[in-house]
PDB file of N, CA and C in Angstrom:
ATOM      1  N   UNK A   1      17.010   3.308   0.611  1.00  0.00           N
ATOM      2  CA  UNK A   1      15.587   3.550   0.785  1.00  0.00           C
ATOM      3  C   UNK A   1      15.363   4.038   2.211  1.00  0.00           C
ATOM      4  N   UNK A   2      14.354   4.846   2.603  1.00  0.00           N
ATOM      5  CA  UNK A   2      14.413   5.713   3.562  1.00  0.00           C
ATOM      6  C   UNK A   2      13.384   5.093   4.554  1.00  0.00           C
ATOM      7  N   UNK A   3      13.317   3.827   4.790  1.00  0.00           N
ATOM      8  CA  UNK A   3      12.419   3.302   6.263  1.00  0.00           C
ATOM      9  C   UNK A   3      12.581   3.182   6.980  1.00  0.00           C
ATOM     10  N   UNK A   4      11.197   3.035   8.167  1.00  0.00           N
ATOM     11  CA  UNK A   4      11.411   2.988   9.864  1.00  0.00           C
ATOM     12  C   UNK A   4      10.254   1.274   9.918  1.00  0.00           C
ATOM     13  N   UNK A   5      10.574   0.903  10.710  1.00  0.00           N
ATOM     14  CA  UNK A   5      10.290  -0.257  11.456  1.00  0.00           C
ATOM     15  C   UNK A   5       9.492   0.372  12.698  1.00  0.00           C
ATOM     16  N   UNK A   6       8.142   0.173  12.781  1.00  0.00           N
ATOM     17  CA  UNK A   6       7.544   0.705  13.926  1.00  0.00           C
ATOM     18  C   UNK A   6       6.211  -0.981  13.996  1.00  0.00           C
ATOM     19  N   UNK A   7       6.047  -1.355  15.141  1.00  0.00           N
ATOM     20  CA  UNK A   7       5.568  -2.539  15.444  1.00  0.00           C
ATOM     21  C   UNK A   7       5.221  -3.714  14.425  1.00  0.00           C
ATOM     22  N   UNK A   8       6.355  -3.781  14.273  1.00  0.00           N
ATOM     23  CA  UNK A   8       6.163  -5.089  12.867  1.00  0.00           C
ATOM     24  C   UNK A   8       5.823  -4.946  11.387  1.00  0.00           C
ATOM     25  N   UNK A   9       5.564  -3.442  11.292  1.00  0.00           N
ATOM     26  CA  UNK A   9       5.005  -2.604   9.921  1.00  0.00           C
ATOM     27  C   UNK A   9       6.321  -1.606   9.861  1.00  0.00           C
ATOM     28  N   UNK A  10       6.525  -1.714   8.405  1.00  0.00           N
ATOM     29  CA  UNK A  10       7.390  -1.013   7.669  1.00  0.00           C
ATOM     30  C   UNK A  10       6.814  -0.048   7.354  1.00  0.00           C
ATOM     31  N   UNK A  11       7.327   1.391   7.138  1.00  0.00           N
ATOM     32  CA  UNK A  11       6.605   2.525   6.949  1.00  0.00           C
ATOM     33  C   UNK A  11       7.644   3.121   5.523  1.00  0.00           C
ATOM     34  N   UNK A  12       7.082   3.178   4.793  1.00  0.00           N
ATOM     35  CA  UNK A  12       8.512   3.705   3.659  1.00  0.00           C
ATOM     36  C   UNK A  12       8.493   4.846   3.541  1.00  0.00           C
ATOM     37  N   UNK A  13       9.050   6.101   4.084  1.00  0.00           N
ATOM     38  CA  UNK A  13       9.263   7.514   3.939  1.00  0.00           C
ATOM     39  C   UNK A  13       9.550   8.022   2.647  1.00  0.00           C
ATOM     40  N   UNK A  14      10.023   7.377   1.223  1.00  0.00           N
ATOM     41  CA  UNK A  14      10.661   7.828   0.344  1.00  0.00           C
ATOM     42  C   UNK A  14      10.143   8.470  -0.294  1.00  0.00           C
ATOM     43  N   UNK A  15      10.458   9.921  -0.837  1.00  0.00           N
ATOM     44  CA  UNK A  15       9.720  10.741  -1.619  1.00  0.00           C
ATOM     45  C   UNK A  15       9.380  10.731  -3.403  1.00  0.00           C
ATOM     46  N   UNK A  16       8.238  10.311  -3.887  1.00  0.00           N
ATOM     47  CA  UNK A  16       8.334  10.081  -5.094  1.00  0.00           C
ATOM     48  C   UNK A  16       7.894   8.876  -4.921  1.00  0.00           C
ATOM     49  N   UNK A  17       7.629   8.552  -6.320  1.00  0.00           N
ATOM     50  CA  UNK A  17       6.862   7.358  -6.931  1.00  0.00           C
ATOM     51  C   UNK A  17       7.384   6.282  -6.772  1.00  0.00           C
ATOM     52  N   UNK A  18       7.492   4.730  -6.586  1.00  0.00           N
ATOM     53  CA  UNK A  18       8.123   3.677  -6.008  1.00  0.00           C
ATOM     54  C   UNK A  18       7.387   2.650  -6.951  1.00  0.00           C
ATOM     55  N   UNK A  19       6.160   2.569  -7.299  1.00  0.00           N
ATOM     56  CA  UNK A  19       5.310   1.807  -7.585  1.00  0.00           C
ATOM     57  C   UNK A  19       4.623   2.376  -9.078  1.00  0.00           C
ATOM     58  N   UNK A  20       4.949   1.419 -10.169  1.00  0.00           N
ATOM     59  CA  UNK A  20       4.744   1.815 -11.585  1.00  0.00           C
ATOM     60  C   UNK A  20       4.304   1.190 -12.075  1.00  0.00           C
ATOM     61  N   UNK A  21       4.072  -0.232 -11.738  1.00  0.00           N
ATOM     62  CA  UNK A  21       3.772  -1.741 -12.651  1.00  0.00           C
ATOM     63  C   UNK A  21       4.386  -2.833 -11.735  1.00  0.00           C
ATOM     64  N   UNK A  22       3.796  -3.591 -12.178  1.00  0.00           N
ATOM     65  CA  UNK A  22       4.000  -4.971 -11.195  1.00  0.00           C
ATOM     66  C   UNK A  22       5.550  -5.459 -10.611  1.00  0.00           C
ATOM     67  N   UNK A  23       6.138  -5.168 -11.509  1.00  0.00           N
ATOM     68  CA  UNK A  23       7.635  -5.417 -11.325  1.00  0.00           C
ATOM     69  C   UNK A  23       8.395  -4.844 -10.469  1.00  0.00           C
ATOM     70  N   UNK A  24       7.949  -3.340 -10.234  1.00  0.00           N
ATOM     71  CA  UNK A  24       8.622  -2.079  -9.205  1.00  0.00           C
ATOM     72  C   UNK A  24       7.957  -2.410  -7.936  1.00  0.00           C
ATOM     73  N   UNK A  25       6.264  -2.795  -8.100  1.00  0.00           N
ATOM     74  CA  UNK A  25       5.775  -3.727  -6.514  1.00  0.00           C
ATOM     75  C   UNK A  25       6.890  -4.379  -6.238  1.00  0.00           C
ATOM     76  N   UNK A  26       7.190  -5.445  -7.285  1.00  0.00           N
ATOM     77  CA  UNK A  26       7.714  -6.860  -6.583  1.00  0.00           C
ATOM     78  C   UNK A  26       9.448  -6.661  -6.310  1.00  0.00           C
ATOM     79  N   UNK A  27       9.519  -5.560  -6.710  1.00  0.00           N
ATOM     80  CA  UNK A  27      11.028  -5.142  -6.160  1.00  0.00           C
ATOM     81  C   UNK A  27      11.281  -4.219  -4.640  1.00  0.00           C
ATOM     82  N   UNK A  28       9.725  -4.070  -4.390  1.00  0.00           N
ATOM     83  CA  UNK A  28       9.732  -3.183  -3.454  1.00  0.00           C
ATOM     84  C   UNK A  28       8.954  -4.337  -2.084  1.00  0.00           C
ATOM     85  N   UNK A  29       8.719  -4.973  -2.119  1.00  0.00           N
ATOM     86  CA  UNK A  29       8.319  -6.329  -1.748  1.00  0.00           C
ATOM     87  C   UNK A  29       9.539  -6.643  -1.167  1.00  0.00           C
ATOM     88  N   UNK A  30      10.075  -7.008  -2.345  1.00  0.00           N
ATOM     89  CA  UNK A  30      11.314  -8.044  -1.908  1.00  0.00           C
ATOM     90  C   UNK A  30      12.231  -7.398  -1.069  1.00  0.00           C
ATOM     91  N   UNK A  31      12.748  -6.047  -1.531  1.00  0.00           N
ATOM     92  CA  UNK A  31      13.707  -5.119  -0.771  1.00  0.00           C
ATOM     93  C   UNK A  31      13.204  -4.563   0.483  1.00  0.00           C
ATOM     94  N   UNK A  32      11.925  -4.480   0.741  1.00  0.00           N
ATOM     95  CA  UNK A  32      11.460  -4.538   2.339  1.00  0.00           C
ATOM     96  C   UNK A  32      11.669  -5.637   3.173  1.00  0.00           C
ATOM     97  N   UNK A  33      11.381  -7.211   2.270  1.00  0.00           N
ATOM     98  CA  UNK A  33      11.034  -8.194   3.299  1.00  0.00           C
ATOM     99  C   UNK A  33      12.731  -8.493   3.511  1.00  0.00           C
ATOM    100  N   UNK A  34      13.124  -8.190   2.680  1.00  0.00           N
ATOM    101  CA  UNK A  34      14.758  -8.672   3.052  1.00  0.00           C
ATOM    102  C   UNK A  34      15.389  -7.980   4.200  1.00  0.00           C
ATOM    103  N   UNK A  35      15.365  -6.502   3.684  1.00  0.00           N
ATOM    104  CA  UNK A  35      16.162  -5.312   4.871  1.00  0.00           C
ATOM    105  C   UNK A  35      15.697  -5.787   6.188  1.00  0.00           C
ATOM    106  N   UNK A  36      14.245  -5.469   6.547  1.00  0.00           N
ATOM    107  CA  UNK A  36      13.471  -5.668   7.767  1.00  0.00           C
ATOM    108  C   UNK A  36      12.826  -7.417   8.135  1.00  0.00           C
ATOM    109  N   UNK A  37      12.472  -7.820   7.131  1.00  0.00           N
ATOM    110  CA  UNK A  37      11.974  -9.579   7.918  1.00  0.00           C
ATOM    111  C   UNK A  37      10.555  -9.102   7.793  1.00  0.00           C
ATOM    112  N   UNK A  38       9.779  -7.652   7.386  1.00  0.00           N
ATOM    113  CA  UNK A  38       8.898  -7.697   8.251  1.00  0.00           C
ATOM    114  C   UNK A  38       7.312  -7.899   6.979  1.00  0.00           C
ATOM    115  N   UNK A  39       6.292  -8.437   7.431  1.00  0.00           N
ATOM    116  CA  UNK A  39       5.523  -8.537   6.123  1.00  0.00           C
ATOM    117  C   UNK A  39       4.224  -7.670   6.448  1.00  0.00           C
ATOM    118  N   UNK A  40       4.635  -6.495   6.936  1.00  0.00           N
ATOM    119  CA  UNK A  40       3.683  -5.148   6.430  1.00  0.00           C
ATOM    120  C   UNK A  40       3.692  -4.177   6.344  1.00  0.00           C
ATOM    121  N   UNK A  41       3.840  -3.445   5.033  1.00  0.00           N
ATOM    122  CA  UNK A  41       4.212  -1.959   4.511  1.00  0.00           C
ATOM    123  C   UNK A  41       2.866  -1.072   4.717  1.00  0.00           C
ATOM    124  N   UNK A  42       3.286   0.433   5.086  1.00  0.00           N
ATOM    125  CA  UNK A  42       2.631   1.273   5.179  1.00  0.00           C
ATOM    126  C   UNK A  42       3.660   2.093   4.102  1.00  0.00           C
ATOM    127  N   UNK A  43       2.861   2.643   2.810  1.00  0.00           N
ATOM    128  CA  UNK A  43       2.968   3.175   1.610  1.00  0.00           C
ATOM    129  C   UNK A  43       2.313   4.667   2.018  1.00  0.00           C
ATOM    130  N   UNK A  44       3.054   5.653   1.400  1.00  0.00           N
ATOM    131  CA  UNK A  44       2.568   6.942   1.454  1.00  0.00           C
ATOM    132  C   UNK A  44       1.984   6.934   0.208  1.00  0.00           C
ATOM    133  N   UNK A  45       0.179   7.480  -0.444  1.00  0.00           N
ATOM    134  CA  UNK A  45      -0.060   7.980  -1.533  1.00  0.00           C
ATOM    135  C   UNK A  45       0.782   7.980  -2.836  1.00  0.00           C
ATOM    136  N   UNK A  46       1.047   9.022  -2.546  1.00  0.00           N
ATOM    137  CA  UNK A  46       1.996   9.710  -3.861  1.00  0.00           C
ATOM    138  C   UNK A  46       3.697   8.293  -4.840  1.00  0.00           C
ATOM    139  N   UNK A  47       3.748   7.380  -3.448  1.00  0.00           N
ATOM    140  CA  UNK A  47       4.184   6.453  -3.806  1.00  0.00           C
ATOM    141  C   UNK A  47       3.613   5.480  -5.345  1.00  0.00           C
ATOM    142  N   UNK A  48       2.517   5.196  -4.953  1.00  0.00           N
ATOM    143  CA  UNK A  48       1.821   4.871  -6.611  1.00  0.00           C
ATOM    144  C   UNK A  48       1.673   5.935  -7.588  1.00  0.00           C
ATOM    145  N   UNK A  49       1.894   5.212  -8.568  1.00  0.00           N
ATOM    146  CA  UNK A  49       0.748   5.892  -9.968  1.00  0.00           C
ATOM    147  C   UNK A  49      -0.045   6.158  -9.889  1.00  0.00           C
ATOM    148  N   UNK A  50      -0.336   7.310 -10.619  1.00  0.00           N
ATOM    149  CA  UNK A  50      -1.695   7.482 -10.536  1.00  0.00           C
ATOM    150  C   UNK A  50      -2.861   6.698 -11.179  1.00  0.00           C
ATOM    151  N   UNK A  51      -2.000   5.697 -12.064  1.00  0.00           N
ATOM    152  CA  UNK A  51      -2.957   4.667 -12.533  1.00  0.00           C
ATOM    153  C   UNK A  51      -3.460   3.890 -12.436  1.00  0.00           C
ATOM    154  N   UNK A  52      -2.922   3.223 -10.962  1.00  0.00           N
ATOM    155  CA  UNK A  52      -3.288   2.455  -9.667  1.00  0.00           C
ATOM    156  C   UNK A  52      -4.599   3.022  -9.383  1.00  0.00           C
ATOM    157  N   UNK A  53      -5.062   4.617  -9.387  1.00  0.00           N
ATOM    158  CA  UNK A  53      -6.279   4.594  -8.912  1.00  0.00           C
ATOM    159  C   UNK A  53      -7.060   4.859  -9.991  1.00  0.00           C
ATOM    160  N   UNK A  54      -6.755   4.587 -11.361  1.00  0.00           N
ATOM    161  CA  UNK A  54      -7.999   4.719 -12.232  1.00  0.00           C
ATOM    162  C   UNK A  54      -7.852   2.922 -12.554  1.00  0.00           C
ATOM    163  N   UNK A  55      -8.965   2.408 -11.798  1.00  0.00           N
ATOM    164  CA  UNK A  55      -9.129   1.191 -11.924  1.00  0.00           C
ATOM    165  C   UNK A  55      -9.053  -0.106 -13.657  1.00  0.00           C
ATOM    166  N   UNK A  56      -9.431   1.232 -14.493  1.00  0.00           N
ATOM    167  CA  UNK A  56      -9.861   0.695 -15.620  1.00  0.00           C
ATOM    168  C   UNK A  56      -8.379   0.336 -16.475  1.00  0.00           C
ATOM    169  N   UNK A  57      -7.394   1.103 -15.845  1.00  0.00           N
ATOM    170  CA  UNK A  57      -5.809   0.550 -15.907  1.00  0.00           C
ATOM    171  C   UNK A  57      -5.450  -1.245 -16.037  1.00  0.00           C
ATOM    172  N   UNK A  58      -6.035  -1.768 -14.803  1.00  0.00           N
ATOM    173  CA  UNK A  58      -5.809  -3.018 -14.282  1.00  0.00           C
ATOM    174  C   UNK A  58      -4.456  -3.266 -13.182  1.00  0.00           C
ATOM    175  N   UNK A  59      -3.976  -1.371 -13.083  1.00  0.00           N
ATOM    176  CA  UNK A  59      -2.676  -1.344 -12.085  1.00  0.00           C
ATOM    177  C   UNK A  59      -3.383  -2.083 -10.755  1.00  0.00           C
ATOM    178  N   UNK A  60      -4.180  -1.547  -9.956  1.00  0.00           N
ATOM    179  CA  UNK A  60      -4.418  -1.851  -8.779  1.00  0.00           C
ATOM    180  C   UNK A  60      -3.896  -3.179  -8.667  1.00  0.00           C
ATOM    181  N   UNK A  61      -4.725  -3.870  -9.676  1.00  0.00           N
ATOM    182  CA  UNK A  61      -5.253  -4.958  -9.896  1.00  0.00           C
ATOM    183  C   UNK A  61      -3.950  -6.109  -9.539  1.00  0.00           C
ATOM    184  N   UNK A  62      -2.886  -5.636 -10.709  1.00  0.00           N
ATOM    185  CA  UNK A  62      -1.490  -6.265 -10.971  1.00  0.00           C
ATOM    186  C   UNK A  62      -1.032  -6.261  -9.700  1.00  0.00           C
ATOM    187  N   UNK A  63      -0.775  -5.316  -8.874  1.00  0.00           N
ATOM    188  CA  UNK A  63       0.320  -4.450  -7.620  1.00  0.00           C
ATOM    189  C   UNK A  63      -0.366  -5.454  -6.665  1.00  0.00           C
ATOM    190  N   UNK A  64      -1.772  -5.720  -6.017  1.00  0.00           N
ATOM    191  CA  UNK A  64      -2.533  -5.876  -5.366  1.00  0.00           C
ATOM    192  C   UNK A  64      -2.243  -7.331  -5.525  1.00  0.00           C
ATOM    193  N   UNK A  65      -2.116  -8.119  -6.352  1.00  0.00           N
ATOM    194  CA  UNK A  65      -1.939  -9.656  -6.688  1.00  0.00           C
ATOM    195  C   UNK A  65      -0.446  -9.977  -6.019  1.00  0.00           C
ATOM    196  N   UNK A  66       0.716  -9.066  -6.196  1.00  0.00           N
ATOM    197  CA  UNK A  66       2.064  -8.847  -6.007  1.00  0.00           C
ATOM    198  C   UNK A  66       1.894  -9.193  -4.349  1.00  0.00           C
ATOM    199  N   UNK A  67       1.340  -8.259  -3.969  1.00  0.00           N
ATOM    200  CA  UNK A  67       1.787  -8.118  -2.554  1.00  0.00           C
ATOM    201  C   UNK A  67       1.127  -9.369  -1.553  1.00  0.00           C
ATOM    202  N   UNK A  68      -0.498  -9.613  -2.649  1.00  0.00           N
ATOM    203  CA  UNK A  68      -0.824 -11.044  -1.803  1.00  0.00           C
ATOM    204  C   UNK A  68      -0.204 -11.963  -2.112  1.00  0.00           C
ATOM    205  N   UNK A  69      -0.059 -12.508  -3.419  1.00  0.00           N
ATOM    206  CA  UNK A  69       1.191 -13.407  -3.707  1.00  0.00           C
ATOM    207  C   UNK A  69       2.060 -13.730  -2.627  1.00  0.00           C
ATOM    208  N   UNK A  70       3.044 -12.214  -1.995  1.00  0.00           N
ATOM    209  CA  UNK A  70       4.069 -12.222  -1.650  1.00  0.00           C
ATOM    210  C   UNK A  70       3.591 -12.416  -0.048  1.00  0.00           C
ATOM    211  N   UNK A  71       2.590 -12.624   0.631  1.00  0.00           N
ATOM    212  CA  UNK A  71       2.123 -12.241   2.008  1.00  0.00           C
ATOM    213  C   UNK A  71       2.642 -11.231   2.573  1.00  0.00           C
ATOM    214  N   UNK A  72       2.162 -10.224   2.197  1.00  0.00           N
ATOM    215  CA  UNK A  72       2.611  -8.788   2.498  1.00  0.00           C
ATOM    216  C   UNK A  72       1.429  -7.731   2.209  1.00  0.00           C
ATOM    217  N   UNK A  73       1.305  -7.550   3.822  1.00  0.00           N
ATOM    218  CA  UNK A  73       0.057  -6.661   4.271  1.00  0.00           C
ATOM    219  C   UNK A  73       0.530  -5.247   3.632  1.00  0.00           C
ATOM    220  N   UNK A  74      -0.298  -3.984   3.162  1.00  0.00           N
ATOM    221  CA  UNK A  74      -0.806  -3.062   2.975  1.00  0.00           C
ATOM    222  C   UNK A  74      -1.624  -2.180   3.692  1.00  0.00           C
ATOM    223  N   UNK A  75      -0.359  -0.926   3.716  1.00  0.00           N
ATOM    224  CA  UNK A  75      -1.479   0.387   4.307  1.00  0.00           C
ATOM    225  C   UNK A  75      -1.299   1.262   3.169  1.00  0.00           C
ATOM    226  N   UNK A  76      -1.882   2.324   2.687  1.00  0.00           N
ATOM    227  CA  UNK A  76      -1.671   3.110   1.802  1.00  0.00           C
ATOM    228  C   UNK A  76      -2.210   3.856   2.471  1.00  0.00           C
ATOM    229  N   UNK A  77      -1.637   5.328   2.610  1.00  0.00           N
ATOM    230  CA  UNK A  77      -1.863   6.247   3.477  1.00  0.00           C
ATOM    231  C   UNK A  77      -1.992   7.707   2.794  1.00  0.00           C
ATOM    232  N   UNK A  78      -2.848   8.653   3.089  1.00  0.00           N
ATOM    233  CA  UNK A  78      -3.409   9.517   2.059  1.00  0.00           C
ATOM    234  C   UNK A  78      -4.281  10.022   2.218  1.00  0.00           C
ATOM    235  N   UNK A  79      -5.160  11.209   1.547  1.00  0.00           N
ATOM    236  CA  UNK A  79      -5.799  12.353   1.481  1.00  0.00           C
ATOM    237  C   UNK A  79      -6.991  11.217  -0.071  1.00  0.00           C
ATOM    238  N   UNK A  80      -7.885  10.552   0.224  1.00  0.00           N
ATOM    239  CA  UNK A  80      -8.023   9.672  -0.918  1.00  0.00           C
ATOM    240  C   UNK A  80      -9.978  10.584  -1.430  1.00  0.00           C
ATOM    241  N   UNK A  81     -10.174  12.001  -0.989  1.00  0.00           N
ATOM    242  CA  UNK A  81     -11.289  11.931  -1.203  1.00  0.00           C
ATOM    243  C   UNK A  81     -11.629  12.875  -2.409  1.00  0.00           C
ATOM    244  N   UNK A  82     -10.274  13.158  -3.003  1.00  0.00           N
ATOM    245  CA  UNK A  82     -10.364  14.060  -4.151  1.00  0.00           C
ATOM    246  C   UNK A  82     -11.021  12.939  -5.544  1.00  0.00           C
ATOM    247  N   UNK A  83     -11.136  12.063  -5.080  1.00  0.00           N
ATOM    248  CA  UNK A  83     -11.278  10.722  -6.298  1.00  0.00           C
ATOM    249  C   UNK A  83     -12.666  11.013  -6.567  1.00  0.00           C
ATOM    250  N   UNK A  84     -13.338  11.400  -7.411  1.00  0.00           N
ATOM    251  CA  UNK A  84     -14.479  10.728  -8.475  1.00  0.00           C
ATOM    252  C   UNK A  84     -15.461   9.607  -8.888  1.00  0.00           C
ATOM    253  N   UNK A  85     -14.608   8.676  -8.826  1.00  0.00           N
ATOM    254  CA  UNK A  85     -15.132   7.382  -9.073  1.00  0.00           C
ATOM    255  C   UNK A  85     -15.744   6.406  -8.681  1.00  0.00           C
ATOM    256  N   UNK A  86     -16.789   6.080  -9.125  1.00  0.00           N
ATOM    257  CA  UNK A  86     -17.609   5.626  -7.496  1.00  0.00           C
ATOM    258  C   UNK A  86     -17.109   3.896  -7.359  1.00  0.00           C
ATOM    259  N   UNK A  87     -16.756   3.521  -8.695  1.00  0.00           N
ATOM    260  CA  UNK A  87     -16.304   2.380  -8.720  1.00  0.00           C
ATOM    261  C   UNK A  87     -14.631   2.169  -7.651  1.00  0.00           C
ATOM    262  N   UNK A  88     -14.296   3.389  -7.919  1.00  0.00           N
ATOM    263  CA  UNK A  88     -13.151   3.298  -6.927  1.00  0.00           C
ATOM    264  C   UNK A  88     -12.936   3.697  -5.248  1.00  0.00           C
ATOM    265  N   UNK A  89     -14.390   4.468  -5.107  1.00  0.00           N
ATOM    266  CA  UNK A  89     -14.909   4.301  -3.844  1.00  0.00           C
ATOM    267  C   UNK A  89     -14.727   3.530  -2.975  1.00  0.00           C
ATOM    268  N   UNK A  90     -15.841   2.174  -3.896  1.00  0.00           N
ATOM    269  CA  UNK A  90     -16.626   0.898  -3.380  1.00  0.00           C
ATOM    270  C   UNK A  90     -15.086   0.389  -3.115  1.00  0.00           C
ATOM    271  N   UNK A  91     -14.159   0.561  -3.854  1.00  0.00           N
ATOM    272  CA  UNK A  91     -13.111  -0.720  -4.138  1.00  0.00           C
ATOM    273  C   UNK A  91     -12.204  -0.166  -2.431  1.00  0.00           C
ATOM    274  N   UNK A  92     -12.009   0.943  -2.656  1.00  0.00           N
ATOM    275  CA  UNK A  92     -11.434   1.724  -1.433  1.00  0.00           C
ATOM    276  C   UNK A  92     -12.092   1.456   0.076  1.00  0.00           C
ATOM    277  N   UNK A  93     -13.459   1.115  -0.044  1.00  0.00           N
ATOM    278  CA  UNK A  93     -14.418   0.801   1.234  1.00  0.00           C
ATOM    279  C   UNK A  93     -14.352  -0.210   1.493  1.00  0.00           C
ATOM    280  N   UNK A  94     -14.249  -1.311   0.321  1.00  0.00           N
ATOM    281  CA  UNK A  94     -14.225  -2.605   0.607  1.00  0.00           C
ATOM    282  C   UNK A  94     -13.038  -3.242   0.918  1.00  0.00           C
ATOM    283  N   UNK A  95     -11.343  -2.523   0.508  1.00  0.00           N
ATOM    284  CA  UNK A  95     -10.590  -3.645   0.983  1.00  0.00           C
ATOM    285  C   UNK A  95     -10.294  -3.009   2.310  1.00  0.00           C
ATOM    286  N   UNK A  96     -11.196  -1.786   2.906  1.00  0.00           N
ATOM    287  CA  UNK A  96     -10.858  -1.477   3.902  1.00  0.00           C
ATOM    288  C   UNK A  96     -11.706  -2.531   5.151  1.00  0.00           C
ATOM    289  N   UNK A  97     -12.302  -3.091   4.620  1.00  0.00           N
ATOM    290  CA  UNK A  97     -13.140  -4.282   5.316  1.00  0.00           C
ATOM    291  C   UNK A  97     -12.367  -5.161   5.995  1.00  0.00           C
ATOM    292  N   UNK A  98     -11.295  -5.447   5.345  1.00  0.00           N
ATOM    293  CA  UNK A  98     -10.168  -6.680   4.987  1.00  0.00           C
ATOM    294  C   UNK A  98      -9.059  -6.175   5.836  1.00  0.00           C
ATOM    295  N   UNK A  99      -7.879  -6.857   6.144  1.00  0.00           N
ATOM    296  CA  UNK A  99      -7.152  -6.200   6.672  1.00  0.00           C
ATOM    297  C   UNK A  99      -5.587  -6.511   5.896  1.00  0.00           C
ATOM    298  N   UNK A 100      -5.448  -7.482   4.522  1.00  0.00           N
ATOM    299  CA  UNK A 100      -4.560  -6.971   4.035  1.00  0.00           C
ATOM    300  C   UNK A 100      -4.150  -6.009   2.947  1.00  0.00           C
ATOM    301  N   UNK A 101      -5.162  -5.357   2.491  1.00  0.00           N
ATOM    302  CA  UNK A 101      -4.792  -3.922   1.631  1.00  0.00           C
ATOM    303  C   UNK A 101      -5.827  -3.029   2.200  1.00  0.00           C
ATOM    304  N   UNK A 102      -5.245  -1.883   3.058  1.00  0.00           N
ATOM    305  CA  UNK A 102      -5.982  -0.680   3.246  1.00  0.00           C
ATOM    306  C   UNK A 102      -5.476   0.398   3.092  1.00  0.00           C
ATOM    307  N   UNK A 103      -7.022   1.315   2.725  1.00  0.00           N
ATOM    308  CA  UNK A 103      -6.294   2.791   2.224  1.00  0.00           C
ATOM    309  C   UNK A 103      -6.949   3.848   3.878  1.00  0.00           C
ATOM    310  N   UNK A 104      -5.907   4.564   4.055  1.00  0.00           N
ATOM    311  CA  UNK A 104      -6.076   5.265   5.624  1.00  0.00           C
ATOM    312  C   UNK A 104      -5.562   6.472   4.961  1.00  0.00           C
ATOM    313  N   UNK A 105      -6.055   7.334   6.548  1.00  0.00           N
ATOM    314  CA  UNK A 105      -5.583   9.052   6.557  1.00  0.00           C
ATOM    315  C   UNK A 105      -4.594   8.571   7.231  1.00  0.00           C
ATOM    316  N   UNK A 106      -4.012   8.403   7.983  1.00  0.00           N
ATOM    317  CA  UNK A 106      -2.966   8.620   8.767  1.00  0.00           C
ATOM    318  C   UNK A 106      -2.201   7.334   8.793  1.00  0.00           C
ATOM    319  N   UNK A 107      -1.218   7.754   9.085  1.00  0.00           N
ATOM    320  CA  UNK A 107       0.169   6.800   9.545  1.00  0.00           C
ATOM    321  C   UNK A 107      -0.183   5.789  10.756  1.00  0.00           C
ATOM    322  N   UNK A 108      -0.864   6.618  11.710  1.00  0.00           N
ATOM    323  CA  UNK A 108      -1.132   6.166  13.387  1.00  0.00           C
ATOM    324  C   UNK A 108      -1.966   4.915  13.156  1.00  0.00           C
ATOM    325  N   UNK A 109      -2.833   5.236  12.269  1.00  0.00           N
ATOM    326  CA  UNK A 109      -3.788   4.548  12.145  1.00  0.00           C
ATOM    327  C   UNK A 109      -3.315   3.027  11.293  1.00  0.00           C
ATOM    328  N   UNK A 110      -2.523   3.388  10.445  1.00  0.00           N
ATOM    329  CA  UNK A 110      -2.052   2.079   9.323  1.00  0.00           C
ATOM    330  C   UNK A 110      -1.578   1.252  10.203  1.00  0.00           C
ATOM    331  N   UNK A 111      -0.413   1.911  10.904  1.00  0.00           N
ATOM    332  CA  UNK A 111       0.420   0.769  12.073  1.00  0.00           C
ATOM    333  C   UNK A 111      -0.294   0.225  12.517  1.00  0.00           C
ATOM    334  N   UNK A 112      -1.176   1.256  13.421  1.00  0.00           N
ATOM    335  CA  UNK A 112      -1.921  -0.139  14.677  1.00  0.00           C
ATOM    336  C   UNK A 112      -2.582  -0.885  13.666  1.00  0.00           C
ATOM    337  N   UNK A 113      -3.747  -0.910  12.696  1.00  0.00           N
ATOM    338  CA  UNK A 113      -4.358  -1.600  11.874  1.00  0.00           C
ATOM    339  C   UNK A 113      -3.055  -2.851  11.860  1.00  0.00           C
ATOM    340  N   UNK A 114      -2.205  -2.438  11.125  1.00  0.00           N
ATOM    341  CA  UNK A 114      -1.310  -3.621  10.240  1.00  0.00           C
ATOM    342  C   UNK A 114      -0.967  -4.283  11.462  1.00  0.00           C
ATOM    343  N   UNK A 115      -0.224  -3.764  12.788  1.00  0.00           N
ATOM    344  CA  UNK A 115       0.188  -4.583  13.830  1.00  0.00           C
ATOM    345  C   UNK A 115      -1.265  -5.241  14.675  1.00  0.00           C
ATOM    346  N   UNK A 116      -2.079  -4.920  14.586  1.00  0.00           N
ATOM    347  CA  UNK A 116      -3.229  -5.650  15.384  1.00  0.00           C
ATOM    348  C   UNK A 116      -3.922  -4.994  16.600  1.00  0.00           C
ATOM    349  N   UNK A 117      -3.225  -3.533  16.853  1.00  0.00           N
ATOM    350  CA  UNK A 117      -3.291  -3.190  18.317  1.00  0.00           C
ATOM    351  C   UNK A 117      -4.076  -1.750  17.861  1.00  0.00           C
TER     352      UNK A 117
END
């Protein structure tokens, strides 16, 4: 798997989908916290399904339980304004409130978020 370790946040470079259903979270969970020690991933977009963002799936939902379960912070990083949905808006605005699942434009931005600085 193709990651960098940049201030306590894992950044996963890998190209392609990683994240399919709860099980591929919790394998991707585990195989971060093991390699690195570290408990916060910065996810590129295209890494999920796309069914993760049609809410009415219940993906978010599953993946999102995984990673709190597991205490393991979330950046999801991405171009997120091609979306439609206003229900998936709100959901996108609001865990950006929070600081363990957020969706960001940039990389720069996920790190410092996830590291604190």
């Amino acid at each position: 798997m193709n990651i960098e370790v940049k201030n306590n946040a894992v950044i996963v470079r890998e190209a392609g989908m990683l994240i399919t259903d709860g099980q591929s979270a919790l394998d991707l969970i585990a195989t971060v916290y093991y390699e690195t020690g570290c408990t916060a991933m910065v996810l590129p977009k295209a890494a999920l399904s796309e069914d993760f963002f049609r809410l009415s799936t219940g993906l978010a939902g599953e993946v999102l339980q995984k990673f709190t379960n597991y205490h393991m912070r979330l950046a999801v990083i991405g171009d997120f304004s091609g979306y439609t949905s206003e229900n998936l808006k709100d959901f996108l605005y609001e865990s950006n409130k929070g600081g363990a699942v957020l969706f960001l434009a940039d990389e720069e931005d996920a790190v410092a978020r996830l590291s604190g600085k």
